[in-house]
C-alpha atoms as a PDB file:
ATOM      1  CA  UNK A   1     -71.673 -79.005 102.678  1.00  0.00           C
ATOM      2  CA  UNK A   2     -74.855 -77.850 100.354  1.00  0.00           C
ATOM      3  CA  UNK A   3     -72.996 -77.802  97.463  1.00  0.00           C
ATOM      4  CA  UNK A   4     -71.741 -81.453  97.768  1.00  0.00           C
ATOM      5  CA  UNK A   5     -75.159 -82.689  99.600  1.00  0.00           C
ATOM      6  CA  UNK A   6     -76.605 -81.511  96.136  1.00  0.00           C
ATOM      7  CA  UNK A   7     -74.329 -82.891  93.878  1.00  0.00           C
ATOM      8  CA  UNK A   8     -74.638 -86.344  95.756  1.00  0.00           C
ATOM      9  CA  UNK A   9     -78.215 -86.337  95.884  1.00  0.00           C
ATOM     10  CA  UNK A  10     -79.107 -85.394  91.980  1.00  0.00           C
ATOM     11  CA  UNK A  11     -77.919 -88.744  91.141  1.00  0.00           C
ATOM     12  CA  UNK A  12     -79.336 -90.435  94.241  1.00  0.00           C
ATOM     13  CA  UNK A  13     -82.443 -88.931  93.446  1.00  0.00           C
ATOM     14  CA  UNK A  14     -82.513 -91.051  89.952  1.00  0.00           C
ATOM     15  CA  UNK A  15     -81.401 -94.061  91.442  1.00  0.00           C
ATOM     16  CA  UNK A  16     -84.482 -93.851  94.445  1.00  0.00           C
ATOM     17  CA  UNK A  17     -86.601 -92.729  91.852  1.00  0.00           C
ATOM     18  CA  UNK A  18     -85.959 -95.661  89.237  1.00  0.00           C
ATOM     19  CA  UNK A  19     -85.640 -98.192  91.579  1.00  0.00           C
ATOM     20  CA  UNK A  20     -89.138 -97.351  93.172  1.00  0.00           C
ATOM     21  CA  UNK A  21     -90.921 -97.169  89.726  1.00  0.00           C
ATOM     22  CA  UNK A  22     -89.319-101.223  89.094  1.00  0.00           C
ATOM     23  CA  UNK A  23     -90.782-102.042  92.141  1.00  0.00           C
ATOM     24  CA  UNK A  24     -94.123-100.867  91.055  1.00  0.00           C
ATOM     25  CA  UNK A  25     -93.437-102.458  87.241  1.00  0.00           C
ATOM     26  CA  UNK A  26     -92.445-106.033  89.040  1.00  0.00           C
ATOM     27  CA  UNK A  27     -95.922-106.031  90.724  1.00  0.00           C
ATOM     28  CA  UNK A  28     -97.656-105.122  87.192  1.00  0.00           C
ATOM     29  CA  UNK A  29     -95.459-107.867  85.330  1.00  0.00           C
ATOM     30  CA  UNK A  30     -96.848-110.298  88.127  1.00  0.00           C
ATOM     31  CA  UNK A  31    -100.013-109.591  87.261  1.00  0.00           C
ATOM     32  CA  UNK A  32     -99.704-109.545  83.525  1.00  0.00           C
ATOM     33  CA  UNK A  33     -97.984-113.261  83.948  1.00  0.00           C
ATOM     34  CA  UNK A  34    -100.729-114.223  86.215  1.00  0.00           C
ATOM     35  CA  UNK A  35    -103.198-113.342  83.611  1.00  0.00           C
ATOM     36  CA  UNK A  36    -101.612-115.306  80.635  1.00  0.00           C
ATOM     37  CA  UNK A  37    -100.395-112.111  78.881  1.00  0.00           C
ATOM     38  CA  UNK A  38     -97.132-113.005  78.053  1.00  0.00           C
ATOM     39  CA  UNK A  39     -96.202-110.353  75.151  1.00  0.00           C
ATOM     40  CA  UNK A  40     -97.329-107.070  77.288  1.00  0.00           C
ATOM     41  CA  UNK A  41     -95.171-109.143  80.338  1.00  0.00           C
ATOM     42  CA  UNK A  42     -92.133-108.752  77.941  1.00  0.00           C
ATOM     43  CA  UNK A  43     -92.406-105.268  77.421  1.00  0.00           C
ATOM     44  CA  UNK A  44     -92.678-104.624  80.959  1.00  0.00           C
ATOM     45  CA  UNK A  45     -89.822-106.841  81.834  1.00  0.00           C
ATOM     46  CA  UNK A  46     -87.657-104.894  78.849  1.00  0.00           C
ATOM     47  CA  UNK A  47     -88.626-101.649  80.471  1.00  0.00           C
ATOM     48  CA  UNK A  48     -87.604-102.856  83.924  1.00  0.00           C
ATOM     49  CA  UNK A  49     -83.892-103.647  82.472  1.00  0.00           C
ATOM     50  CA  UNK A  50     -83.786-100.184  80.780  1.00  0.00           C
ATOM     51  CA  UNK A  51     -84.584 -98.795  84.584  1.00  0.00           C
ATOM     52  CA  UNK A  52     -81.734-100.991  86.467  1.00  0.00           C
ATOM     53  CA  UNK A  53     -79.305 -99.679  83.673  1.00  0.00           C
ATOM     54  CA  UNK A  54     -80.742 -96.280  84.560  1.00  0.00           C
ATOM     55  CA  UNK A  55     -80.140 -97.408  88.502  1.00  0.00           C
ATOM     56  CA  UNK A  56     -76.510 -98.264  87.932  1.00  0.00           C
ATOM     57  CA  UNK A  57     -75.691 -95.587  85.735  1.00  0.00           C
ATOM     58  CA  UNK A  58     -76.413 -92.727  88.089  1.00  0.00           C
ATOM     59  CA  UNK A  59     -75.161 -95.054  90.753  1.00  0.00           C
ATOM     60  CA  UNK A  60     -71.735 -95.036  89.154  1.00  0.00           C
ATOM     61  CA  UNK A  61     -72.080 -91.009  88.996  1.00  0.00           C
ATOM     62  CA  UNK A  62     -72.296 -90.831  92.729  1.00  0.00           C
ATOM     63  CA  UNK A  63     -69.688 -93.158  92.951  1.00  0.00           C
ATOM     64  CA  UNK A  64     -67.123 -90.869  91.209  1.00  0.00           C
ATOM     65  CA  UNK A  65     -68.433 -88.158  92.900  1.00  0.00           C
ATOM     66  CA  UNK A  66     -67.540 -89.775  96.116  1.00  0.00           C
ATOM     67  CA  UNK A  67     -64.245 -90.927  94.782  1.00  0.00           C
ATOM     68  CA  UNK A  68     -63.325 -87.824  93.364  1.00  0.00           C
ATOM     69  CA  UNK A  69     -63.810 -85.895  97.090  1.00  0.00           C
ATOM     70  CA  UNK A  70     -62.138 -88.735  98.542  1.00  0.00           C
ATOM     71  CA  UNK A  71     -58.831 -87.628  96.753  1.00  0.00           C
ATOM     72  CA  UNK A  72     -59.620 -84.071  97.866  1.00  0.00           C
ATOM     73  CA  UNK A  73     -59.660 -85.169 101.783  1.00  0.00           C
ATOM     74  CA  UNK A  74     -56.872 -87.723 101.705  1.00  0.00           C
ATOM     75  CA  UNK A  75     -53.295 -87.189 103.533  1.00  0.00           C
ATOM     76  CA  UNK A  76     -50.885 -87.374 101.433  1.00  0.00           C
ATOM     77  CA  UNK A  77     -49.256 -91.063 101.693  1.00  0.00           C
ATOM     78  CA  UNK A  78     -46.985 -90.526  98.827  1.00  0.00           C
ATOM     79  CA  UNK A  79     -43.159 -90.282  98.866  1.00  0.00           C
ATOM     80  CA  UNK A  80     -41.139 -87.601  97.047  1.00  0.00           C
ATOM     81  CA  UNK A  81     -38.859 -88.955  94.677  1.00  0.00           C
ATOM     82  CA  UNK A  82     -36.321 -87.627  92.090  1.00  0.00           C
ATOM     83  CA  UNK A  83     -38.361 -87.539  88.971  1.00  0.00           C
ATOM     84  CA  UNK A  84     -38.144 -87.065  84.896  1.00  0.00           C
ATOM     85  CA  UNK A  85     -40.772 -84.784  84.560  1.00  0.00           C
ATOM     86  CA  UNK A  86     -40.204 -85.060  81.299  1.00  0.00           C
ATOM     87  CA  UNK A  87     -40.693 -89.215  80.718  1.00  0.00           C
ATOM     88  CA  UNK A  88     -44.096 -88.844  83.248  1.00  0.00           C
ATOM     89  CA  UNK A  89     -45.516 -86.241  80.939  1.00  0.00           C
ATOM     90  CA  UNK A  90     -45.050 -88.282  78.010  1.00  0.00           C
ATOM     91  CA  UNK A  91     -46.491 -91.777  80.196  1.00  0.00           C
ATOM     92  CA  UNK A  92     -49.664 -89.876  81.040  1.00  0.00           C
ATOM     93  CA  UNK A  93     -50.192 -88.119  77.556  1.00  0.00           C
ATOM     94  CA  UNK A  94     -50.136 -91.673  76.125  1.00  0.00           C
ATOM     95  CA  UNK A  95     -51.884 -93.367  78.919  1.00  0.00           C
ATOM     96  CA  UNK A  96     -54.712 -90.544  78.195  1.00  0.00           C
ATOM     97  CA  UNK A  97     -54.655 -90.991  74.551  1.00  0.00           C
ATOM     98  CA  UNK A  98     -55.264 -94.553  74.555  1.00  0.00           C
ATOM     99  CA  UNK A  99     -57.525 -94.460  77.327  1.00  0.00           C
ATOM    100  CA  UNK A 100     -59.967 -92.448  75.203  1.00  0.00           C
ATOM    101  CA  UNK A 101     -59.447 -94.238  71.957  1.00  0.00           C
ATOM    102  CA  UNK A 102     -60.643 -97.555  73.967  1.00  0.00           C
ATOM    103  CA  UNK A 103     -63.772 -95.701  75.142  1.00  0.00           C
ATOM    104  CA  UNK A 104     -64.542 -94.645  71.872  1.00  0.00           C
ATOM    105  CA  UNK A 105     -62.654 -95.679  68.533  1.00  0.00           C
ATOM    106  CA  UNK A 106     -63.706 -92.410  66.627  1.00  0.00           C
ATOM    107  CA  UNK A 107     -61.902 -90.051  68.717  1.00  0.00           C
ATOM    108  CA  UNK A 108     -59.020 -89.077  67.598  1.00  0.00           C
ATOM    109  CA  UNK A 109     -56.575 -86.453  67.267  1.00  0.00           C
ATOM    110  CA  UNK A 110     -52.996 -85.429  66.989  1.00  0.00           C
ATOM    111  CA  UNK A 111     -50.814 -84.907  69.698  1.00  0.00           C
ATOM    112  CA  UNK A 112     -46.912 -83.527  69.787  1.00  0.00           C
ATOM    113  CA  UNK A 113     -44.369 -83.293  72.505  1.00  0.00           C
ATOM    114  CA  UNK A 114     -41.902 -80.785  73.473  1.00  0.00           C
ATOM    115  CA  UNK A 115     -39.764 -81.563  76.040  1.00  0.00           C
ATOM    116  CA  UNK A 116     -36.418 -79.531  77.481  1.00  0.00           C
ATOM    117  CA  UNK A 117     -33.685 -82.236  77.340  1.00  0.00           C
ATOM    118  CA  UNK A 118     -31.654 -80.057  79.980  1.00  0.00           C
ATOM    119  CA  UNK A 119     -34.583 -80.796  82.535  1.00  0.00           C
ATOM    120  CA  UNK A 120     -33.257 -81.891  85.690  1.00  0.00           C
ATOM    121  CA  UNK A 121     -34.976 -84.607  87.987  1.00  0.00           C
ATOM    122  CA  UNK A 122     -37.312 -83.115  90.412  1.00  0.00           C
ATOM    123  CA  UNK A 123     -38.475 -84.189  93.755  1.00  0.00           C
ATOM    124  CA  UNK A 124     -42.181 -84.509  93.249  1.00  0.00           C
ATOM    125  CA  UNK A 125     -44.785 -87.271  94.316  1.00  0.00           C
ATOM    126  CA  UNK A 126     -44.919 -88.949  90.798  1.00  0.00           C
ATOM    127  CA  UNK A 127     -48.509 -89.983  91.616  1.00  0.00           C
ATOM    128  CA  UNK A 128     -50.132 -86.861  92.550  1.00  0.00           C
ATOM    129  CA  UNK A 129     -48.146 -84.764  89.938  1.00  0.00           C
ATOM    130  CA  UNK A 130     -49.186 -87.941  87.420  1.00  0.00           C
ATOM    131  CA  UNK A 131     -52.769 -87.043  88.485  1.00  0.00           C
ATOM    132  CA  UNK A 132     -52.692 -83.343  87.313  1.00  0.00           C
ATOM    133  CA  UNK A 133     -51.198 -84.499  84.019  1.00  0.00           C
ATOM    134  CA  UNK A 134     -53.722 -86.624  83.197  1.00  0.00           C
ATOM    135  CA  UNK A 135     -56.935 -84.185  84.398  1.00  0.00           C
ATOM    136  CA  UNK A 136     -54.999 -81.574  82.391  1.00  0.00           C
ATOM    137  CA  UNK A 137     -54.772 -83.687  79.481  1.00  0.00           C
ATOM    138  CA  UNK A 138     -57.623 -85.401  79.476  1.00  0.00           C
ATOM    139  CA  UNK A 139     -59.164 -82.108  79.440  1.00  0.00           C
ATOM    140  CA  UNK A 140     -57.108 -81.208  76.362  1.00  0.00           C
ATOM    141  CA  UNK A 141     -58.802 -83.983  74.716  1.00  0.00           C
ATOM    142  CA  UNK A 142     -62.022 -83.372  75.621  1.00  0.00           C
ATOM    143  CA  UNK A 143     -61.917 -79.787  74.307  1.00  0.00           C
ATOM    144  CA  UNK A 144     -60.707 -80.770  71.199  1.00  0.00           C
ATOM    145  CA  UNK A 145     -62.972 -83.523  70.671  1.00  0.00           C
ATOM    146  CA  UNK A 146     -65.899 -81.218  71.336  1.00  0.00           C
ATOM    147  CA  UNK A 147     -64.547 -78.326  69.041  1.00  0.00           C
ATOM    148  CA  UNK A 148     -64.116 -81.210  66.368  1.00  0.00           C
ATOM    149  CA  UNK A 149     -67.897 -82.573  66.624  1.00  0.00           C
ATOM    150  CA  UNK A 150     -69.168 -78.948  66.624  1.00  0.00           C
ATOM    151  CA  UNK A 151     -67.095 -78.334  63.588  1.00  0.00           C
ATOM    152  CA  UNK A 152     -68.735 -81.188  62.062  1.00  0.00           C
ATOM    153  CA  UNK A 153     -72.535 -79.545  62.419  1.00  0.00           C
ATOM    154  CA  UNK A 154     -73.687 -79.135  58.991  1.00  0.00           C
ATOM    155  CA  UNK A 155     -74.230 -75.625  57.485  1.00  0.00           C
ATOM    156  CA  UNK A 156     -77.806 -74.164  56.698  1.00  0.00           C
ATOM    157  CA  UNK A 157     -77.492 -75.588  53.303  1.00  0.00           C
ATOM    158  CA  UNK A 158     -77.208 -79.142  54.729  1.00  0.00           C
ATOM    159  CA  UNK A 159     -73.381 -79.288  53.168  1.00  0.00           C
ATOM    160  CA  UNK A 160     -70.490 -80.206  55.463  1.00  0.00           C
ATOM    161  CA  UNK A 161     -67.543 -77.706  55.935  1.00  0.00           C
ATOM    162  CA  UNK A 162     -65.384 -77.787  53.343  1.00  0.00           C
ATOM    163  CA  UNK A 163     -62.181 -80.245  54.040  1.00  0.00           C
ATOM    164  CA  UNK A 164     -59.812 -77.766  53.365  1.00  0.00           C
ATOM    165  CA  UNK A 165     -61.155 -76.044  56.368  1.00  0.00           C
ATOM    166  CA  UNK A 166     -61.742 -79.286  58.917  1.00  0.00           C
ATOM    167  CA  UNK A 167     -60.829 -78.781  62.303  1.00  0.00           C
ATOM    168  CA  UNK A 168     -57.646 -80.603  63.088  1.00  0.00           C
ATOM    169  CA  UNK A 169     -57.819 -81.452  66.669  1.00  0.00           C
ATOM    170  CA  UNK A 170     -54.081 -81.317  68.318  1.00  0.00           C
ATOM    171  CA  UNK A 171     -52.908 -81.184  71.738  1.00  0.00           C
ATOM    172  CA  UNK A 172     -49.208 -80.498  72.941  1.00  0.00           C
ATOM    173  CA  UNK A 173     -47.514 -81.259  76.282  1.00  0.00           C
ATOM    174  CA  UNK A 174     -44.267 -79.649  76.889  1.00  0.00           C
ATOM    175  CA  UNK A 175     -41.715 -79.069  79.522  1.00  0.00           C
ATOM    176  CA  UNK A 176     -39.087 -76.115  80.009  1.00  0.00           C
ATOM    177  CA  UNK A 177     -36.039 -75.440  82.291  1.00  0.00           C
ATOM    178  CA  UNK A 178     -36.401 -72.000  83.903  1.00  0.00           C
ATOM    179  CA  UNK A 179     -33.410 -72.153  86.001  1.00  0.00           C
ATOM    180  CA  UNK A 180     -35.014 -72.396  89.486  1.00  0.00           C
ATOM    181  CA  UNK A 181     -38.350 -73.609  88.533  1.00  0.00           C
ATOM    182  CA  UNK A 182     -39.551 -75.831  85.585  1.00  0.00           C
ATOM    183  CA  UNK A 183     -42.696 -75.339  84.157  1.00  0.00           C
ATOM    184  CA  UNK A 184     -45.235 -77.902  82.495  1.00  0.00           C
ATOM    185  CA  UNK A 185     -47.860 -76.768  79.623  1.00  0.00           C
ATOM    186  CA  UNK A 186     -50.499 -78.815  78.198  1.00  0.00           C
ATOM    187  CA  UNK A 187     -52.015 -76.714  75.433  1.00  0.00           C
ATOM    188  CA  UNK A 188     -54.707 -77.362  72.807  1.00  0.00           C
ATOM    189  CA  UNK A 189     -56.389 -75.953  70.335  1.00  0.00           C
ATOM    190  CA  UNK A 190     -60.047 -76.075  71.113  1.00  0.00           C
ATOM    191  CA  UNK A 191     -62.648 -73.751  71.780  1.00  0.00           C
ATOM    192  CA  UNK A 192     -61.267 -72.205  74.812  1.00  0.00           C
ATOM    193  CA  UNK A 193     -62.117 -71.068  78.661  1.00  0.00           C
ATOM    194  CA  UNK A 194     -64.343 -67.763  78.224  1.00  0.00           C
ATOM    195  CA  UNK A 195     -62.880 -64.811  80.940  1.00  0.00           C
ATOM    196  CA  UNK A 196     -66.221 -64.811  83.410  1.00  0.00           C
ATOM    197  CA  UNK A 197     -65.565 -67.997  84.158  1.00  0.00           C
ATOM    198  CA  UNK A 198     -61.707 -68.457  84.559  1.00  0.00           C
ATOM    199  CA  UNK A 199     -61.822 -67.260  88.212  1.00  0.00           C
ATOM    200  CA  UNK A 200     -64.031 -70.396  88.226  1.00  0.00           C
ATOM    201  CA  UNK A 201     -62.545 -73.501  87.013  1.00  0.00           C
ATOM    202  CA  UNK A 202     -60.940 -74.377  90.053  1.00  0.00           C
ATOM    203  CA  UNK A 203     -63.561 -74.440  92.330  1.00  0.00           C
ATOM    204  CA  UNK A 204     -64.737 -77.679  93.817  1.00  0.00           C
ATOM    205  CA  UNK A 205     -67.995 -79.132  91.266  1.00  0.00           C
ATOM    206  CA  UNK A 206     -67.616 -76.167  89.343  1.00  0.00           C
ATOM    207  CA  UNK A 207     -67.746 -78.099  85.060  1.00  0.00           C
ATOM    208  CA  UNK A 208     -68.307 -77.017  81.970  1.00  0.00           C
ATOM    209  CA  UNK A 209     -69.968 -80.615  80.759  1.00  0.00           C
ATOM    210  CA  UNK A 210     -72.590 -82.178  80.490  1.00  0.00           C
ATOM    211  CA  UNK A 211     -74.352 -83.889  83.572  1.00  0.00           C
ATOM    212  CA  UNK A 212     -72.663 -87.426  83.988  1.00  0.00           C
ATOM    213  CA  UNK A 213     -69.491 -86.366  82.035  1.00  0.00           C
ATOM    214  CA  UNK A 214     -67.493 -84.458  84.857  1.00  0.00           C
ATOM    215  CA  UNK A 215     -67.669 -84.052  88.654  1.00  0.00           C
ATOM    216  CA  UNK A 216     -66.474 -80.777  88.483  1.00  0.00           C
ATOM    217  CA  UNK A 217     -63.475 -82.035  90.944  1.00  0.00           C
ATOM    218  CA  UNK A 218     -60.295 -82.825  88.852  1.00  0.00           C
ATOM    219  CA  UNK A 219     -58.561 -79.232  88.134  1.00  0.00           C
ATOM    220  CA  UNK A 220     -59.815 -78.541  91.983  1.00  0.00           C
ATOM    221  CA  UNK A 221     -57.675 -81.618  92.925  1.00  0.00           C
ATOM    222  CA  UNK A 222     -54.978 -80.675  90.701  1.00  0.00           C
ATOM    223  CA  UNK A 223     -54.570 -77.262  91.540  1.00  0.00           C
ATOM    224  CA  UNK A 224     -54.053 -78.230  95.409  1.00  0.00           C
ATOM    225  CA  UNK A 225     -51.879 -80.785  94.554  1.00  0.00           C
ATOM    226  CA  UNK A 226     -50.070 -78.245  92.888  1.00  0.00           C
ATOM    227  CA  UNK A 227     -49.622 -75.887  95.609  1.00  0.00           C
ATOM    228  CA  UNK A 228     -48.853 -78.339  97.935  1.00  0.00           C
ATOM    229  CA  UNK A 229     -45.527 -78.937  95.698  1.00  0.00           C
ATOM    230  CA  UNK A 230     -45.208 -75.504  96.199  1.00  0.00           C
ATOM    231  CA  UNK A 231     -46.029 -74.936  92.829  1.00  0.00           C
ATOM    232  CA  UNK A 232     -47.865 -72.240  90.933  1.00  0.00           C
ATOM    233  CA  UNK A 233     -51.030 -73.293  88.372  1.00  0.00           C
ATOM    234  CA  UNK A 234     -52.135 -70.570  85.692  1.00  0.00           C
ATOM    235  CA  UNK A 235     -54.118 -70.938  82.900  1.00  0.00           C
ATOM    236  CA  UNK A 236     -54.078 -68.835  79.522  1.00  0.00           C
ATOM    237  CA  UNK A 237     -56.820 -69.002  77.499  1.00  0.00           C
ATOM    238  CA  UNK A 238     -57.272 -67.730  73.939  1.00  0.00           C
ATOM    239  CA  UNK A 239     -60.936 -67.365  72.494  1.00  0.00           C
END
């Protein structure tokens, strides 16, 4: 209860904290208006906008944040249904891929498939198993993206990296008959989960980015959705 009174509260904190400072601001633009001085009014009234942007931004945050432990608690309403495990993989690979590239037209990076054609349909919730694809995924992206931008820092010379040495961001999803299992992978080649905190990663809030960027509650999610498909979830991590 600490952990997710604090979490709710950082961005609450910004919102009270904005939102009282405007109030303040409206009385001074009153004033400023009331004594003819239109130009410093202006500047007072663009400051005010930049502080309800502020307001909904970190309102947003704790809306996710919400969101995201509302989809922890839930009962499961979903129905099991035979599924190609196969043709979701490749419907949330794309759905994540093109989901990013509307956020931001400069991301981009490869991505290949490599599905088992002998995969038999499997009685899953296509929802909640849709769910772990795309938090896996999108977190495939993400790393790559990341490792791409850092690879992009210029040297102490001030020259870039050499293109015969760019970092070529590439992500693969892939599925694989084991007889009485099947087993999902979504690898990538970025810059990889460091060992102390593996044991980690699936705790509830636990992230790796930046404030604003992650809730810290999707592999958590995934992971129980996982297990409650009877299912096992291991990560492999190469540094």
């Amino acid at each position: 209860t600490a952990g997710i009174a604090h979490e709710i509260q950082n961005p609450l904190n910004f919102v009270n904290n904005f939102a009282e400072v405007s109030g303040e601001m409206i009385e001074e633009l009153g004033e400023e208006l009331a004594k003819g001085n239109g130009q410093l009014a202006k500047e007072i009234s663009k400051d005010i906008k930049q502080n309800l942007e502020k307001i909904h931004h970190h309102g947003k945050r704790a809306d996710a944040i919400v969101k995201g432990m509302l989809q922890h608690s839930r009962t499961n309403s979903g129905q099991k249904e035979p599924t190609d495990i196969s043709a979701l993989a490749d419907e949330y690979l794309r759905l994540s891929y093109h989901g990013l590239r509307a956020k931001d037209k400069s991301f981009n990076a490869s991505f290949e498939t490599d599905f088992d054609p002998s995969l038999p349909k499997v009685e899953v919730v296509p929802q909640d198993i849709g769910r772990v694809l795309l938090n896996l995924i999108n977190n495939a992206f993400y790393a790559v993206e990341t490792q791409r931008l850092a690879s992009l820092l210029k040297t102490p010379t001030g020259s870039r990296t050499p293109s015969g040495l760019e970092f070529k961001p590439a992500v693969i999803v892939s599925t694989k008959n084991l007889g009485n299992k099947i087993e999902i992978s979504v690898k990538d080649n970025g810059n990889g989960i460091p060992e102390e905190i593996k044991s980690k990663i699936f705790q509830p809030f636990f992230t790796t980015k930046p404030a604003g960027q992650g809730t810290g509650l999707g592999l958590s999610l995934s992971y129980d959705i996982v297990k409650a498909h009877a299912g096992e979830f291991k990560v492999e991590s190469a540094i």
